[in-house]
C-alpha atoms as a PDB file:
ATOM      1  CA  UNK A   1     -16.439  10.843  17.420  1.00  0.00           C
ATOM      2  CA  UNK A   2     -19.451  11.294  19.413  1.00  0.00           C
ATOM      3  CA  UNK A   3     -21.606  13.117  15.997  1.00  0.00           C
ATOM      4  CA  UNK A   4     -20.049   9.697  13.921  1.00  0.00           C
ATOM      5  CA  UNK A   5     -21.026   7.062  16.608  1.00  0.00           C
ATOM      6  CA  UNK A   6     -25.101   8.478  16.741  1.00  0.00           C
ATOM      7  CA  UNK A   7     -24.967   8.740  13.209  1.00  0.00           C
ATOM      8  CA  UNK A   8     -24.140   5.137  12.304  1.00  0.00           C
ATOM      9  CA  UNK A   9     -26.325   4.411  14.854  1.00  0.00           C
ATOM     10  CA  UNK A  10     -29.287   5.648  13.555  1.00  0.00           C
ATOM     11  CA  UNK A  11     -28.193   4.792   9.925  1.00  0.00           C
ATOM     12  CA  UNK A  12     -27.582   1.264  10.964  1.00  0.00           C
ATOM     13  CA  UNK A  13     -30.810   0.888  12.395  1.00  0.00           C
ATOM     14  CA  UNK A  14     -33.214   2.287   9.908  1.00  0.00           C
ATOM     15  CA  UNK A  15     -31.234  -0.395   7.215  1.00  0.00           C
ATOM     16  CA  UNK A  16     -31.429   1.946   4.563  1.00  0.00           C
ATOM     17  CA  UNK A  17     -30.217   0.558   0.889  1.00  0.00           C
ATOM     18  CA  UNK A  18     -30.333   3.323  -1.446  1.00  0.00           C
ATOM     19  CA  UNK A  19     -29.121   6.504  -1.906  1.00  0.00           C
ATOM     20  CA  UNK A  20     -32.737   8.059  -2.301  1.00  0.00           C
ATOM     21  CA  UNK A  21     -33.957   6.575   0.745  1.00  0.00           C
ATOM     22  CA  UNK A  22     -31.054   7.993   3.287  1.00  0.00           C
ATOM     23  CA  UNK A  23     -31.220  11.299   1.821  1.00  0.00           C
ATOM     24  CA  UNK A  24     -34.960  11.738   2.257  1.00  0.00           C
ATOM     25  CA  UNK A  25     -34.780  10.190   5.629  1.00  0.00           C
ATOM     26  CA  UNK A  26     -31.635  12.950   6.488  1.00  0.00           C
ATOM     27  CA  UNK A  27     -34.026  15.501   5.521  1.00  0.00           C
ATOM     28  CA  UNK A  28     -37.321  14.460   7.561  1.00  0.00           C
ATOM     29  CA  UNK A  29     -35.307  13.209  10.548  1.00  0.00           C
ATOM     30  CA  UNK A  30     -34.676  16.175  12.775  1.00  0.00           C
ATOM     31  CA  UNK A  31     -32.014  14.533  14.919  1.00  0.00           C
ATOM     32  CA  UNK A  32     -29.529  13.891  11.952  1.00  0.00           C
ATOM     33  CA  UNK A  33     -30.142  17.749  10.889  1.00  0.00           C
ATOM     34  CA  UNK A  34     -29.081  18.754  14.303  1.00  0.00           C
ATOM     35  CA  UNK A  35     -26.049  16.525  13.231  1.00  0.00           C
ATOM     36  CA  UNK A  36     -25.387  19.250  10.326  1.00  0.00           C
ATOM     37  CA  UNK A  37     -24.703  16.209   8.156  1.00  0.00           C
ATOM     38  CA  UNK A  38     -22.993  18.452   5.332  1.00  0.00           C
ATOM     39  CA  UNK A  39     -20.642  20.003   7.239  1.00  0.00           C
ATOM     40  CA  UNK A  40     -20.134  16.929   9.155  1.00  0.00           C
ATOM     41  CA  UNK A  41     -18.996  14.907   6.033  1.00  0.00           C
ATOM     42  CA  UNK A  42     -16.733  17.886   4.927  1.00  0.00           C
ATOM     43  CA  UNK A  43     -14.928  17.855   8.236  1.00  0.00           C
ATOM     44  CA  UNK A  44     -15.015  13.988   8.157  1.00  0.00           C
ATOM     45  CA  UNK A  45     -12.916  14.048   4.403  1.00  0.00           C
ATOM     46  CA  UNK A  46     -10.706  16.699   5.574  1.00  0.00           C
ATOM     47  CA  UNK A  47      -9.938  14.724   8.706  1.00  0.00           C
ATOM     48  CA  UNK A  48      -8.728  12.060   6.678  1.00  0.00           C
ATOM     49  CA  UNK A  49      -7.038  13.834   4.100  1.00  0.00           C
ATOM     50  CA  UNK A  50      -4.602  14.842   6.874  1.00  0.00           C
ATOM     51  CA  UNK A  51      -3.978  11.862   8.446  1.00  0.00           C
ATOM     52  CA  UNK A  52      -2.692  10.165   5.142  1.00  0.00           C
ATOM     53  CA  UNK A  53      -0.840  13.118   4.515  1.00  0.00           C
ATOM     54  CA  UNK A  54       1.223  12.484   7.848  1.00  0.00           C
ATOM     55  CA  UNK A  55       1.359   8.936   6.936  1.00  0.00           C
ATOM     56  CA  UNK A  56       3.352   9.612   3.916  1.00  0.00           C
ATOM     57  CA  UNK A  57       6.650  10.422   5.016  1.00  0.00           C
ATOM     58  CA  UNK A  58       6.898   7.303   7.093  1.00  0.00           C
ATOM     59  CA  UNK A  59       7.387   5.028   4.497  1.00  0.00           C
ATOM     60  CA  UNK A  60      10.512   6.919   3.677  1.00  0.00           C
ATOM     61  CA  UNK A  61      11.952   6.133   6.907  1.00  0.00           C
ATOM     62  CA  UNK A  62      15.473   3.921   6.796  1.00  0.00           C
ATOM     63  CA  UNK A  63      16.179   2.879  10.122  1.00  0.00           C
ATOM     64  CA  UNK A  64      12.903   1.709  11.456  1.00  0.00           C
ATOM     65  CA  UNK A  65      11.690  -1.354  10.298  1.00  0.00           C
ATOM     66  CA  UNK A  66       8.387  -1.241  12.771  1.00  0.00           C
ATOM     67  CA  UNK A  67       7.350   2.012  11.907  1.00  0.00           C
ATOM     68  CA  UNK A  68       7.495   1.172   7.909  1.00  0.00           C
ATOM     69  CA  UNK A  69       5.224  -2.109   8.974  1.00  0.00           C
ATOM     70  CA  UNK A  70       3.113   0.088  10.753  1.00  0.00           C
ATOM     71  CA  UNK A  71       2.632   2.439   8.241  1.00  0.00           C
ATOM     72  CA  UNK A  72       1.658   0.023   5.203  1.00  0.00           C
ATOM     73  CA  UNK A  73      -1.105  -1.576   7.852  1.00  0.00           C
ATOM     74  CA  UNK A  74      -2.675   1.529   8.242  1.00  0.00           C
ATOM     75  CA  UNK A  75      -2.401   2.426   4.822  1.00  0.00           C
ATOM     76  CA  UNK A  76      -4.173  -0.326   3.958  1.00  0.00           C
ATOM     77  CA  UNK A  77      -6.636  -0.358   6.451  1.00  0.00           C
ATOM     78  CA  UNK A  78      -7.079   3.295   5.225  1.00  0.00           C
ATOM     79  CA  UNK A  79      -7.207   1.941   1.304  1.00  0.00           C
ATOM     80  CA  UNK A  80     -10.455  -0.291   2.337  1.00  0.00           C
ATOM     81  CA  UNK A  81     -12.572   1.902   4.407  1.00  0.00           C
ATOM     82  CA  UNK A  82     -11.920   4.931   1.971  1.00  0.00           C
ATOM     83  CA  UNK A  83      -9.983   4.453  -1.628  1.00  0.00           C
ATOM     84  CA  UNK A  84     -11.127   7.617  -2.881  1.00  0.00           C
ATOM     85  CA  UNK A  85      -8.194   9.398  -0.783  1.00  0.00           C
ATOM     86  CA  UNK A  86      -5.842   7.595  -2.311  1.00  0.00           C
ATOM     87  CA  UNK A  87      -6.811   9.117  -5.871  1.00  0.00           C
ATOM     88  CA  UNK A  88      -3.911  11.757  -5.545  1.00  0.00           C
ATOM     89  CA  UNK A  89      -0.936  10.074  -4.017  1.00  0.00           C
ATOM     90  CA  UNK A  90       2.333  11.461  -5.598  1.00  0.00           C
ATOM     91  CA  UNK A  91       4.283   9.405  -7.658  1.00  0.00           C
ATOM     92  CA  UNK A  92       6.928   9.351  -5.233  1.00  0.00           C
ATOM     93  CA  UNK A  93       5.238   7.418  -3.041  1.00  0.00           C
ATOM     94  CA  UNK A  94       4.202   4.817  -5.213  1.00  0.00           C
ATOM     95  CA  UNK A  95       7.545   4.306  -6.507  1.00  0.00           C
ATOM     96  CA  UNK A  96       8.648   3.924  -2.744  1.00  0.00           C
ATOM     97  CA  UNK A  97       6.199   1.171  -1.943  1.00  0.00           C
ATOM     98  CA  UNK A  98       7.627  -0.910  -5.217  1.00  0.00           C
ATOM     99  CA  UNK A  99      10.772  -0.304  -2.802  1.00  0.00           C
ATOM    100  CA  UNK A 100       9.474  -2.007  -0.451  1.00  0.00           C
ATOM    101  CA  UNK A 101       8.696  -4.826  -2.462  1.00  0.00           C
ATOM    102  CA  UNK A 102      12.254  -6.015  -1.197  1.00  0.00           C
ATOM    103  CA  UNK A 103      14.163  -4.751   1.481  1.00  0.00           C
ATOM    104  CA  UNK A 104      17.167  -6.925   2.250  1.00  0.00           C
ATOM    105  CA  UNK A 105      17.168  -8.662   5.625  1.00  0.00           C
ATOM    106  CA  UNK A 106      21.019  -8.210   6.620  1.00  0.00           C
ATOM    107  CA  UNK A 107      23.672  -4.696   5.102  1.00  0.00           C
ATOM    108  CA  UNK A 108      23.265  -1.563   5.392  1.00  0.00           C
ATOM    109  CA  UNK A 109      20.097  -1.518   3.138  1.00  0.00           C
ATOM    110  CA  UNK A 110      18.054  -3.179   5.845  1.00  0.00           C
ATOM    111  CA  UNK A 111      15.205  -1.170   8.064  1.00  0.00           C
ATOM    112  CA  UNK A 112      17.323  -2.432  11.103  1.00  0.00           C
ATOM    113  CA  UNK A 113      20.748  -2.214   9.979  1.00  0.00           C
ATOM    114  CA  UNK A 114      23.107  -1.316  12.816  1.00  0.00           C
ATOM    115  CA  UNK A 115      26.213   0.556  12.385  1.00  0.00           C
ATOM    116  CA  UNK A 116      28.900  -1.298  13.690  1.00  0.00           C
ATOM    117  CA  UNK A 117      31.292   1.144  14.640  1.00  0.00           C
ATOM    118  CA  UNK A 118      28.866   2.416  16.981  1.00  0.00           C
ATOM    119  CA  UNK A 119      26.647  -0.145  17.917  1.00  0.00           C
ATOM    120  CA  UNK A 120      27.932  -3.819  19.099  1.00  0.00           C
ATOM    121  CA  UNK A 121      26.221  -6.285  16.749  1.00  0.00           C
ATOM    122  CA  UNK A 122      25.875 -10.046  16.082  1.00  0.00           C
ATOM    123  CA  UNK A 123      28.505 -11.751  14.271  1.00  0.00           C
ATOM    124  CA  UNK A 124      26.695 -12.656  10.554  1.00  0.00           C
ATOM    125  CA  UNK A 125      28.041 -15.458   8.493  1.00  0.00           C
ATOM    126  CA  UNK A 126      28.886 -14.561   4.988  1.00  0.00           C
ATOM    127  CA  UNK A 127      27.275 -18.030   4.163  1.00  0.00           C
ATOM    128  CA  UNK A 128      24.056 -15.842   5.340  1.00  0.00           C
ATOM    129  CA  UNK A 129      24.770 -13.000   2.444  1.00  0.00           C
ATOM    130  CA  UNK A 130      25.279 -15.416  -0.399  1.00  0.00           C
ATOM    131  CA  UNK A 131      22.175 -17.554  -0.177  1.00  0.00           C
ATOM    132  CA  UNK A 132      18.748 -16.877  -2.223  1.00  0.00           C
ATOM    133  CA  UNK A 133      16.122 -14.428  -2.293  1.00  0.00           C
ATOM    134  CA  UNK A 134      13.882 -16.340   0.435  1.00  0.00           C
ATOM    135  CA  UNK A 135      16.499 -16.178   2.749  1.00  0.00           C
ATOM    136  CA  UNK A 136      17.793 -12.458   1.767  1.00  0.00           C
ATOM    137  CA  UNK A 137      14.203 -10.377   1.998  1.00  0.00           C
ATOM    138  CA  UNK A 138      12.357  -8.992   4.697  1.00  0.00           C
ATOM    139  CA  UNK A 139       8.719 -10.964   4.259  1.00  0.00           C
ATOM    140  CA  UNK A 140       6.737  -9.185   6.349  1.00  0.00           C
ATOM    141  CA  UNK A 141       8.060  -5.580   4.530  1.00  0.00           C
ATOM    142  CA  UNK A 142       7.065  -7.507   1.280  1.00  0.00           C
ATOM    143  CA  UNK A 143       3.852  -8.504   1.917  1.00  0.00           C
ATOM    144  CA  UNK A 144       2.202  -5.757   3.575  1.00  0.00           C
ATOM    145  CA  UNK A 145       3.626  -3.551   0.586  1.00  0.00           C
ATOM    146  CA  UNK A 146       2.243  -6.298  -1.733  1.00  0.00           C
ATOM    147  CA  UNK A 147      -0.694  -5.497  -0.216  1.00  0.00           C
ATOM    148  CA  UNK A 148      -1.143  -1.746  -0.570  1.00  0.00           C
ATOM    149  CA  UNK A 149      -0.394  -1.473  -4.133  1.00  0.00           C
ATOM    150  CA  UNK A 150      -2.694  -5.143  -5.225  1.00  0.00           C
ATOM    151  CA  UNK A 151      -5.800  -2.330  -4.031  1.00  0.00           C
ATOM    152  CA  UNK A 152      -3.821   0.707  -5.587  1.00  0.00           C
ATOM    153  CA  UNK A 153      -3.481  -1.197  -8.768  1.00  0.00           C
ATOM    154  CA  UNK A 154      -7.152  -2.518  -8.496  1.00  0.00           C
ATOM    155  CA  UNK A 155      -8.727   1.634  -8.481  1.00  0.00           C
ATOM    156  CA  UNK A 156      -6.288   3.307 -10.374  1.00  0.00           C
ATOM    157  CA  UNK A 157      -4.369   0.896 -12.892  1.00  0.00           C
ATOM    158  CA  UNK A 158      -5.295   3.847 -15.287  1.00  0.00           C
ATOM    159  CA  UNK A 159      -2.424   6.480 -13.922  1.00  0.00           C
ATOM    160  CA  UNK A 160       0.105   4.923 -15.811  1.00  0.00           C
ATOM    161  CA  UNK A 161       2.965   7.235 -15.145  1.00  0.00           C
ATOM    162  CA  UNK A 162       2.822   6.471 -11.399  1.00  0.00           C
ATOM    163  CA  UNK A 163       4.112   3.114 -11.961  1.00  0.00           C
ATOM    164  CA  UNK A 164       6.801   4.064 -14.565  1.00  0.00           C
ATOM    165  CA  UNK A 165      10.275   4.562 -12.672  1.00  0.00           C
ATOM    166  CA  UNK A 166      11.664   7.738 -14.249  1.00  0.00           C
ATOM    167  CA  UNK A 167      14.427   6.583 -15.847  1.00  0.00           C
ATOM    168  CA  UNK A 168      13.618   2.345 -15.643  1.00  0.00           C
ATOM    169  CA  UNK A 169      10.347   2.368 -16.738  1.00  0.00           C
ATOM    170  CA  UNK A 170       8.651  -0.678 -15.415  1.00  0.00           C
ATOM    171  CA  UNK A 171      11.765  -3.009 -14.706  1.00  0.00           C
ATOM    172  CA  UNK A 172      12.433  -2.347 -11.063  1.00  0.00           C
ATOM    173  CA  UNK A 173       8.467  -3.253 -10.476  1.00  0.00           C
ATOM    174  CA  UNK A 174       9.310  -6.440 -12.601  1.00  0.00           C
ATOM    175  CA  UNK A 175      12.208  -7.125 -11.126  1.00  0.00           C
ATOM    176  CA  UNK A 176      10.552  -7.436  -7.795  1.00  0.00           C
ATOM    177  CA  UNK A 177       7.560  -9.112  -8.366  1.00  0.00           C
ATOM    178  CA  UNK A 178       9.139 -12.315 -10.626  1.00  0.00           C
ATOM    179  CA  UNK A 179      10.668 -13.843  -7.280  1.00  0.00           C
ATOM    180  CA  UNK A 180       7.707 -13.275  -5.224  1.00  0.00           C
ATOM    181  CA  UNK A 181       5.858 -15.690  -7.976  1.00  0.00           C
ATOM    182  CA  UNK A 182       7.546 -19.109  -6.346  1.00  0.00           C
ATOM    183  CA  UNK A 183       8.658 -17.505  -2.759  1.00  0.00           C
ATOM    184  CA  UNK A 184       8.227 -20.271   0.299  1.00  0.00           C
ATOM    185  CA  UNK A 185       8.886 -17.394   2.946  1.00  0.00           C
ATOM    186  CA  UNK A 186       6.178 -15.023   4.432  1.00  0.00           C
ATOM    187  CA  UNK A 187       2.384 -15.003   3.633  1.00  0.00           C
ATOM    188  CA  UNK A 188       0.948 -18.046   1.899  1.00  0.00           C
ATOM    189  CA  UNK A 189      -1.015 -15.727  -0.186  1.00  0.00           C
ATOM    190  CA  UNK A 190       1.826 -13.035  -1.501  1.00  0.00           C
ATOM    191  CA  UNK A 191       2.163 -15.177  -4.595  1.00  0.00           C
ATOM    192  CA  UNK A 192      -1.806 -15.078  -5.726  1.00  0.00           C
ATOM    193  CA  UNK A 193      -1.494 -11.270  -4.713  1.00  0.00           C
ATOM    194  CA  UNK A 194       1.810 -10.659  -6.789  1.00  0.00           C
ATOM    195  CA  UNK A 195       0.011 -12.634  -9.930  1.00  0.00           C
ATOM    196  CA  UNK A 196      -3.425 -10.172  -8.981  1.00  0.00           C
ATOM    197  CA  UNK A 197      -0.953  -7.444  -9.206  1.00  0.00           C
ATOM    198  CA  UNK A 198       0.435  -8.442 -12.630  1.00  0.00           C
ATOM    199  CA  UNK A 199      -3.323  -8.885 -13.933  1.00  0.00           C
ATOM    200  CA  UNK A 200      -4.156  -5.151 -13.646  1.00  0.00           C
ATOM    201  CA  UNK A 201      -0.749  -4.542 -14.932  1.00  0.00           C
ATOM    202  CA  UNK A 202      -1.056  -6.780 -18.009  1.00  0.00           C
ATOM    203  CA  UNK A 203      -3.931  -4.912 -20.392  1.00  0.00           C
ATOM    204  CA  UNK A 204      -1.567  -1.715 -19.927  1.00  0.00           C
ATOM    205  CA  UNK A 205      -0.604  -0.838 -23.840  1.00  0.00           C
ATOM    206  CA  UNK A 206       2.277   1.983 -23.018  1.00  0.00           C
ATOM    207  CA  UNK A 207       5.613   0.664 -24.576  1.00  0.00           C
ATOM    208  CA  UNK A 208       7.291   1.024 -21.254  1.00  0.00           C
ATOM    209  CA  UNK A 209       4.977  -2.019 -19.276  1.00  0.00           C
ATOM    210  CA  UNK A 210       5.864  -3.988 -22.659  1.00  0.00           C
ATOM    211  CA  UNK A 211       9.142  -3.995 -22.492  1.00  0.00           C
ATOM    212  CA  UNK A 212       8.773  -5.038 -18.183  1.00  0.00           C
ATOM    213  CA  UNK A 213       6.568  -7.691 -19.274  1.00  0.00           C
ATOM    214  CA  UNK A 214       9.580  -9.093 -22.134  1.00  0.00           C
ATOM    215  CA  UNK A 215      12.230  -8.550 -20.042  1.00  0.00           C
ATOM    216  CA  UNK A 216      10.426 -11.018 -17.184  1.00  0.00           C
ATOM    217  CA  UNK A 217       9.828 -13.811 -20.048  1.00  0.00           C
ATOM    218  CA  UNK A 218      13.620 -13.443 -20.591  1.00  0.00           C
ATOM    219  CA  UNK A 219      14.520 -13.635 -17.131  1.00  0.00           C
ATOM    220  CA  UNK A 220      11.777 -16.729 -17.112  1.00  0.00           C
END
């Protein structure tokens, strides 16, 4: 913390704007080679690597709906300062954040379900299970997992296979996204991001993200 802190420091203050320029002043600047920028970097990458690594498995979590929120803010906070590192996420995880695209509010699918034969919960109306999609998804779940795979989709649209279920192709991605399109609950901006999303999506020419795309004009 202390090497990073005197680094962009001095960086910051010398206002360099090309490559070229920092480089040469790394090299004639004898208080960044004390700094052992190299090595500094490496550690730096490798620092990071790890922490998204033990990020992962908490979006797998079922029964905690803060730590799942948590989890896609820091993802994405992670996504803008350094999208390289998200180059090699598994397809596993991928798939698990078009999940998250909607997790029910109320049943036992929900983040904050509670068992009732061992926990003493609120009475719920069965009006409340037989409404719409606004009233049935968790918005804040939505969006932030909106948001995570609008910049996943804007780097690496190319790795097709990632956003191919493996037996569904693209439908369950589909399937999600359509209502999000004229939603009236959570962010004012999820329906621009779910349209962004479909943008990157669209120029896609593998059979599987055709059929998605016909199978949302049907359902239009």
């Amino acid at each position: 913390v202390k090497q990073l802190g005197w680094m962009g420091m001095k960086l910051a203050k010398q206002h360099v704007d090309s490559k070229e320029g920092l480089l040469l002043m790394i090299e004639d600047d004898p208080t960044l080679k004390e700094l052992s920028f190299p090595q500094f970097i490496q550690e730096h990458v490798w620092t990071n690597q790890c922490i998204f690594t033990t990020l992962a498995p908490l979006f797998f979590i079922t029964r905690n709906r803060a730590v799942v929120v948590s989890a896609l803010e820091a993802a994405k906070e992670l996504f803008v300062l350094s999208p390289n590192h998200f180059k090699d996420v598994p397809k596993s995880l991928v798939q698990r954040w078009i999940t998250l695209l909607y997790v029910p509010r109320l049943g036992p699918d929900s983040l904050e379900y509670m068992d009732p034969l061992h926990h003493v919960v609120s009475r719920v109306s069965t009006l409340k299970l037989m409404v719409g999609y606004d009233a049935t998804v968790d918005p804040d779940v939505r969006d932030r997992a909106l948001d995570v795979l609008a910049l996943y989709a804007a780097e690496y649209m190319n790795d097709v296979d990632k956003w191919l279920h493996k037996t569904q192709g693209l439908m369950p991605l589909c399937h999600r996204i359509l209502p999000i399109l004229t939603t009236k609950v959570g962010r004012n901006d999820a329906s621009a991001l779910a349209i962004q999303l479909l943008q990157h999506l669209a120029p896609q020419q593998d059979p599987k993200f055709q059929e998605g795309f016909l199978a949302m004009q049907d359902s239009l």
